[in-house]
C-alpha atoms as a PDB file:
ATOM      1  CA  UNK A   1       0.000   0.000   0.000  1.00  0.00           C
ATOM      2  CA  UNK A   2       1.345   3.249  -1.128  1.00  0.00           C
ATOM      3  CA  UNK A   3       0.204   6.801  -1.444  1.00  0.00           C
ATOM      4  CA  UNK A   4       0.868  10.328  -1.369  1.00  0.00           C
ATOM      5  CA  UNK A   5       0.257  12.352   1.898  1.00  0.00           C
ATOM      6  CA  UNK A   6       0.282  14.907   4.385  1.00  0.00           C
ATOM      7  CA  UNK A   7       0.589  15.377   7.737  1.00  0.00           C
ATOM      8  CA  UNK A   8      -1.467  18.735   9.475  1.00  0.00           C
ATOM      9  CA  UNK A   9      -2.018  19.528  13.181  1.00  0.00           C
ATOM     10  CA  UNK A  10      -4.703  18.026  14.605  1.00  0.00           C
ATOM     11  CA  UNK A  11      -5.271  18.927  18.325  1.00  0.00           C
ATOM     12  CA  UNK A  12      -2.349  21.167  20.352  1.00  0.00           C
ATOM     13  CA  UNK A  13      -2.511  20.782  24.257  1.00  0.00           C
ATOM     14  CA  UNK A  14      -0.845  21.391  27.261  1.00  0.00           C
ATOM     15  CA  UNK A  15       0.548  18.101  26.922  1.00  0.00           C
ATOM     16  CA  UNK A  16       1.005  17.002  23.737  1.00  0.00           C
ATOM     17  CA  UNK A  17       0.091  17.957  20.293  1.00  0.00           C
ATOM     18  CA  UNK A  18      -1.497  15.564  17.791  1.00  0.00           C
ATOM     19  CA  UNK A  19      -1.339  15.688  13.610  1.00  0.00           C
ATOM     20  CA  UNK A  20      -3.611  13.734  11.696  1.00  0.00           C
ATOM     21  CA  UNK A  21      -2.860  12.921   7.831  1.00  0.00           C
ATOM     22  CA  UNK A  22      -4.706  13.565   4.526  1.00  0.00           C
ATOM     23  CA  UNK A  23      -4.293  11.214   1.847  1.00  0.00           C
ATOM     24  CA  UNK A  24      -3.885  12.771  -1.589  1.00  0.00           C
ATOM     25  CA  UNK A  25      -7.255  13.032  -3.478  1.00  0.00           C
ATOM     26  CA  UNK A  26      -9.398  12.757  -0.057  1.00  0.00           C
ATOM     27  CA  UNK A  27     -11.054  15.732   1.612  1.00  0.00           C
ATOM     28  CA  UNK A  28     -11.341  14.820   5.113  1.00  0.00           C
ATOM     29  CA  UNK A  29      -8.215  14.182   7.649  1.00  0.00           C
ATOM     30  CA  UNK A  30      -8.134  10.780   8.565  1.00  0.00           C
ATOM     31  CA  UNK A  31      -8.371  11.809  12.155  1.00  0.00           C
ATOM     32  CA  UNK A  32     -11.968  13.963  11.311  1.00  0.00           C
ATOM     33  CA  UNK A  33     -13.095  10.728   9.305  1.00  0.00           C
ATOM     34  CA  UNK A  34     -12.872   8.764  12.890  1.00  0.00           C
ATOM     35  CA  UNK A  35     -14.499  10.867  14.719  1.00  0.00           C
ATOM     36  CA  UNK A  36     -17.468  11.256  12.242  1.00  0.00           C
ATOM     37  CA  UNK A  37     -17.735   7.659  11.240  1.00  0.00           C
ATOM     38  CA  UNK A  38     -21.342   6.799  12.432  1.00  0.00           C
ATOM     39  CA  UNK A  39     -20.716   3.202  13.761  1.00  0.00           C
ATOM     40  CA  UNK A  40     -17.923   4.951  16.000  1.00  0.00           C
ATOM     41  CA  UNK A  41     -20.212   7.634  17.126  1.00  0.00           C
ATOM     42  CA  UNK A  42     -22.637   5.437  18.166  1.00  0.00           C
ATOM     43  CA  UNK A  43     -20.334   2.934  20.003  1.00  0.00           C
ATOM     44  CA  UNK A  44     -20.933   2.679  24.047  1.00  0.00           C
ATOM     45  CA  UNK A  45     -17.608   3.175  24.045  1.00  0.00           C
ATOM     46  CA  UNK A  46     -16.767   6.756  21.722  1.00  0.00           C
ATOM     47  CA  UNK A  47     -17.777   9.037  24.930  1.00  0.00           C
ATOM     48  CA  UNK A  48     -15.246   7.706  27.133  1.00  0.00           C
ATOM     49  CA  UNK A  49     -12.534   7.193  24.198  1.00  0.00           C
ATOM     50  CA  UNK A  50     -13.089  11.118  23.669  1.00  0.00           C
ATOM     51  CA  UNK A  51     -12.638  12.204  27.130  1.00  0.00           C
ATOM     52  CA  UNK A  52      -9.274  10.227  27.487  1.00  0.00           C
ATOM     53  CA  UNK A  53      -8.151  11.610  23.998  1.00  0.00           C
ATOM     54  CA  UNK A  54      -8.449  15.250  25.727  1.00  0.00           C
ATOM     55  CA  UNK A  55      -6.784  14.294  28.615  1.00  0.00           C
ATOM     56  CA  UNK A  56      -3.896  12.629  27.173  1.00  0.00           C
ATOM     57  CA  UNK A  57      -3.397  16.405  25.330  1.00  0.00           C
ATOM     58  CA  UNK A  58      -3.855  18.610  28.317  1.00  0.00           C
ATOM     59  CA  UNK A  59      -3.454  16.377  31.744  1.00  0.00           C
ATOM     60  CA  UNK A  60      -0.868  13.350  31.107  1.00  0.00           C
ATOM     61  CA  UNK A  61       0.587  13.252  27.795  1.00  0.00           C
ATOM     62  CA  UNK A  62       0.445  10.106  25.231  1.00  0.00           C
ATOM     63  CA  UNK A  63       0.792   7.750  28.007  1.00  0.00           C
ATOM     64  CA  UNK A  64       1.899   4.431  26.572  1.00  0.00           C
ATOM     65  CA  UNK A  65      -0.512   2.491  28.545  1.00  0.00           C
ATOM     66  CA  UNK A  66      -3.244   4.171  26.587  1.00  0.00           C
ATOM     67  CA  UNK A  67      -1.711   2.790  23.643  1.00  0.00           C
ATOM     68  CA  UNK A  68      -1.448  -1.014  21.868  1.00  0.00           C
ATOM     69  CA  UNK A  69       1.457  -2.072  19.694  1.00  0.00           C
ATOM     70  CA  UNK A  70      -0.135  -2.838  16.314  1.00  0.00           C
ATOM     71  CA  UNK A  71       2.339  -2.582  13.498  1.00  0.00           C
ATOM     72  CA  UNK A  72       5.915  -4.498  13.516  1.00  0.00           C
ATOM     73  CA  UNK A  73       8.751  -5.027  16.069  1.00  0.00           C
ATOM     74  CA  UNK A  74      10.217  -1.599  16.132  1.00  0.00           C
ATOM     75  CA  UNK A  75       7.417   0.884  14.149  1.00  0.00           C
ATOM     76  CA  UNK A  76       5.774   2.874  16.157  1.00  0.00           C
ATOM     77  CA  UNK A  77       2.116   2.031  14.728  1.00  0.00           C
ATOM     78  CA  UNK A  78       0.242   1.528  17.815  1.00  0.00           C
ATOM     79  CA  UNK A  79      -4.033   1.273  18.259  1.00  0.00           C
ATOM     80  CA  UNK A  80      -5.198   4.147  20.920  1.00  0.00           C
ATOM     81  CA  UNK A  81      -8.123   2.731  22.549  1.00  0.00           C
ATOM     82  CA  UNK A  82      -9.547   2.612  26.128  1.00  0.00           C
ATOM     83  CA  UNK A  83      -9.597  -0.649  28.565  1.00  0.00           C
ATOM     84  CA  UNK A  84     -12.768  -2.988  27.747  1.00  0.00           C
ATOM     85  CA  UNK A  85     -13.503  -1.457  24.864  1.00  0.00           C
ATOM     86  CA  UNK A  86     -14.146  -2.144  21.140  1.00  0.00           C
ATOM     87  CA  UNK A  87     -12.460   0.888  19.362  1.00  0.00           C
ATOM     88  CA  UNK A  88      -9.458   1.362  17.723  1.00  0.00           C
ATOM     89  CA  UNK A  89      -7.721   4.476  16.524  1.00  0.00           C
ATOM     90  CA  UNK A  90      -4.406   3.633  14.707  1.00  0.00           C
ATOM     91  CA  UNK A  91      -2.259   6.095  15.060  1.00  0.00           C
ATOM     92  CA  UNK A  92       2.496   6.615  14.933  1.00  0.00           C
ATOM     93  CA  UNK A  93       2.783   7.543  18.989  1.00  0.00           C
ATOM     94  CA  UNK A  94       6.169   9.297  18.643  1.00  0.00           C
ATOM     95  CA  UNK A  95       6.553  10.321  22.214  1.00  0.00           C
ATOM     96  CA  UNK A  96       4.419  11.904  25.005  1.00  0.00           C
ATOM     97  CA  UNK A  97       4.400  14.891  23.104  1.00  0.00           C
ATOM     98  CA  UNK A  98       3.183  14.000  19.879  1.00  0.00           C
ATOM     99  CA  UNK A  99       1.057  11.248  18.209  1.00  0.00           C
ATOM    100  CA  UNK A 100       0.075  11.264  14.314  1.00  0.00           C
ATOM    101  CA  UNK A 101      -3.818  10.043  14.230  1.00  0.00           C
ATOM    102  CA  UNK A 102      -4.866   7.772  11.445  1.00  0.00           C
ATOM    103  CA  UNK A 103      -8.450   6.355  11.212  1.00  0.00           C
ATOM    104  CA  UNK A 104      -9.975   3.233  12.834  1.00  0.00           C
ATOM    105  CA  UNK A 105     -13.133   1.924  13.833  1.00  0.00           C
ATOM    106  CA  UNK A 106     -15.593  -0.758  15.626  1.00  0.00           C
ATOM    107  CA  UNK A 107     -13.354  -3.571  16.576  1.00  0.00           C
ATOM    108  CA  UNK A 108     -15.386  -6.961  16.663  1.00  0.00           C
ATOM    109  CA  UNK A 109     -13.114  -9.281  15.639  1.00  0.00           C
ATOM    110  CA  UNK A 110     -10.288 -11.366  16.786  1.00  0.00           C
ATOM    111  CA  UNK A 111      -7.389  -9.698  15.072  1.00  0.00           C
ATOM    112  CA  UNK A 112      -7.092  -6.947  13.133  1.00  0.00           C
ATOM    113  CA  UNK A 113      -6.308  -8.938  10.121  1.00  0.00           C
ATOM    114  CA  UNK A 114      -9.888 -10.050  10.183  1.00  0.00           C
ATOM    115  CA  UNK A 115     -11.244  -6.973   9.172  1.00  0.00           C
ATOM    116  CA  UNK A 116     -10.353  -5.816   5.823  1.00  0.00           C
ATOM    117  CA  UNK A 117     -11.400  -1.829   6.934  1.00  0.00           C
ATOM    118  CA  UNK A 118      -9.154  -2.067   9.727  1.00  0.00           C
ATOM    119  CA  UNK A 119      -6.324  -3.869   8.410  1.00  0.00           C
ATOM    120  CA  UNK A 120      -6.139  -1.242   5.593  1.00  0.00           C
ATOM    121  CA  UNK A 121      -6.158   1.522   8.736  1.00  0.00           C
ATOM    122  CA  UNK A 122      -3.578   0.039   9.844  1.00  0.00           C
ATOM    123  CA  UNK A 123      -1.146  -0.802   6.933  1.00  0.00           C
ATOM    124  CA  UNK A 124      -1.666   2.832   5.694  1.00  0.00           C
ATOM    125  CA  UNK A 125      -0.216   3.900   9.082  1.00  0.00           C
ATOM    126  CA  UNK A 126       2.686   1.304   8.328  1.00  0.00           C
ATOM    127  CA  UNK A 127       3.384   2.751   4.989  1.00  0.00           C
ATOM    128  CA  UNK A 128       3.221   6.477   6.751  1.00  0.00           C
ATOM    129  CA  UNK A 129       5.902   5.153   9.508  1.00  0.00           C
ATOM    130  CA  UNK A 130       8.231   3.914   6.833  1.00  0.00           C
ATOM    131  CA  UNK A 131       7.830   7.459   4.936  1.00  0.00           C
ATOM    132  CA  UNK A 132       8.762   9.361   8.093  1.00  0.00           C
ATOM    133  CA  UNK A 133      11.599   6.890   9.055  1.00  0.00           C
ATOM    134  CA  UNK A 134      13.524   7.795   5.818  1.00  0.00           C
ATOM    135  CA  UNK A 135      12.597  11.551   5.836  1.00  0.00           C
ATOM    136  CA  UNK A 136      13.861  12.058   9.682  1.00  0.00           C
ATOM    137  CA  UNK A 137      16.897   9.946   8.441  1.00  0.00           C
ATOM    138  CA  UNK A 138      17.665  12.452   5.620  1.00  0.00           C
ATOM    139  CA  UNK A 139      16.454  15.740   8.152  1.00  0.00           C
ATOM    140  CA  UNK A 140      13.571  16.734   5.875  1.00  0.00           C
ATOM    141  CA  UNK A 141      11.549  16.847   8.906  1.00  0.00           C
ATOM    142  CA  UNK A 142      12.202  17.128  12.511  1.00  0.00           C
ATOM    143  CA  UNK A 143      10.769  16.955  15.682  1.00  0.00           C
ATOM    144  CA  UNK A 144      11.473  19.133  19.137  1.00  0.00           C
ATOM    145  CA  UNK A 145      11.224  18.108  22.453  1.00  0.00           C
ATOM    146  CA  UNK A 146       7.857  19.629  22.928  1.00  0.00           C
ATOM    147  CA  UNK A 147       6.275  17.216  19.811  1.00  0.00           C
ATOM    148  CA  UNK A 148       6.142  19.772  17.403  1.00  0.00           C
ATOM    149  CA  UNK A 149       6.994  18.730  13.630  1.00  0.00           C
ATOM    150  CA  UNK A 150       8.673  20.972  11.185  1.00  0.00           C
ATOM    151  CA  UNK A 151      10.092  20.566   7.763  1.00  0.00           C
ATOM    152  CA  UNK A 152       8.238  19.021   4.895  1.00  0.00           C
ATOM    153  CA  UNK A 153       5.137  17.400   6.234  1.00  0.00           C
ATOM    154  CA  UNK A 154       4.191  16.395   2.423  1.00  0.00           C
ATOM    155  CA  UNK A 155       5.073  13.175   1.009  1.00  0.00           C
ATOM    156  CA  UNK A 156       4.931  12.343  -2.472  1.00  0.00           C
ATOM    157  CA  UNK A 157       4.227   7.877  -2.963  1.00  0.00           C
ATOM    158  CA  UNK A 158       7.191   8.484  -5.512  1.00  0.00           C
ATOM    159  CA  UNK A 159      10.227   9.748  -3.385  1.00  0.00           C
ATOM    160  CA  UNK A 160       9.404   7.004  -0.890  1.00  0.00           C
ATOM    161  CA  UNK A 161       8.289   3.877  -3.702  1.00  0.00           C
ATOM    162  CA  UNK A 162      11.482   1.868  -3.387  1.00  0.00           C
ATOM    163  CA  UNK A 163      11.035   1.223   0.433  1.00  0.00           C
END
C-alpha cells in the first residue's frame, strides 16, 4: 500500500500535540473521518474514548498504557483505545508529546487482520511510519522536544516507492 500524503495539526494541548494525515485526493483528515464515522459515534464506548483523547493532550501526555502495539517489532504504529472497549484508533505515537492520528473503527473481531477496513487503517499507518523513518533519516523533517513537527510534512508515494 502506497500513497501520497500529508501530515497537518490536529489537536495542540498542554501536553502534547497531535497531527492527523490527509491522503492525496481525499477531503477529510483521517483523524476527522474517525471521529465522524457513524458506527464509532454510536459505540458505548466513543464518549469515554473522547474524554481520554483530551486528557492525554492537556493532563498526562500520550501515556503508553493508553496505547497497543499494532504494526511491527520496532514501528511505532500503535491502536489508541480505552480498557474494555471495542475501538481502535491507529495512530504513529512518537513520544508523550506528539502522536500522528490515522483512522480506525468498531473492533469486533479477533485480530485486526480479520477486518479488511481495519487492516487497511492500519497498513496505511505502516506505509506512513516507513515514509517518516527515511525523511527524519535524511532531516527533511524534525521533531522538538515539545512534539512539534517541522520541515516538509508532504510526502509524495514516488520519493518514498522503493522502500
Amino acid at each position: 500500500m502506497t500513497f501520497s500524503f500529508n501530515i497537518v495539526p490536529f489537536y495542540e494541548g498542554k501536553r502534547a500535540n497531535f497531527y492527523t494525515i490527509i491522503i492525496d485526493g481525499e477531503d477529510l483528515p483521517e483523524g476527522d473521518k474517525f471521529l465522524s464515522n457513524e458506527r464509532v459515534n454510536k459505540s458505548s464506548h466513543f464518549k469515554k474514548l473522547k474524554q481520554v483523547f483530551f486528557n492525554l493532550l492537556n493532563r498526562f501526555g500520550a501515556r503508553q498504557q493508553f496505547f497497543k502495539d499494532e504494526g511491527l517489532a520496532g514501528d511505532m504504529v500503535k491502536a489508541f483505545y480505552v480498557r474494555r472497549g471495542n475501538l481502535r484508533w491507529y495512530c504513529l505515537r512518537w513520544s508523550e508529546q506528539m502522536v500522528i492520528f490515522g483512522s480506525g473503527g468498531v473492533k469486533n473481531v479477533r485480530a485486526t487482520q480479520d477486518d479488511p477496513y481495519l487492516k487497511n487503517c492500519e497498513y496505511a499507518l505502516r506505509w506512513i511510519d516507513k515514509c517518516l523513518t527515511i525523511a527524519l533519516k535524511e532531516g527533511k523533517i524534525s521533531v522538538s522536544g515539545e512534539g512539534k513537527l517541522s520541515g516538509d510534512l508532504r510526502f509524495n508515494k514516488e520519493d518514498y516507492i522503493n522502500l
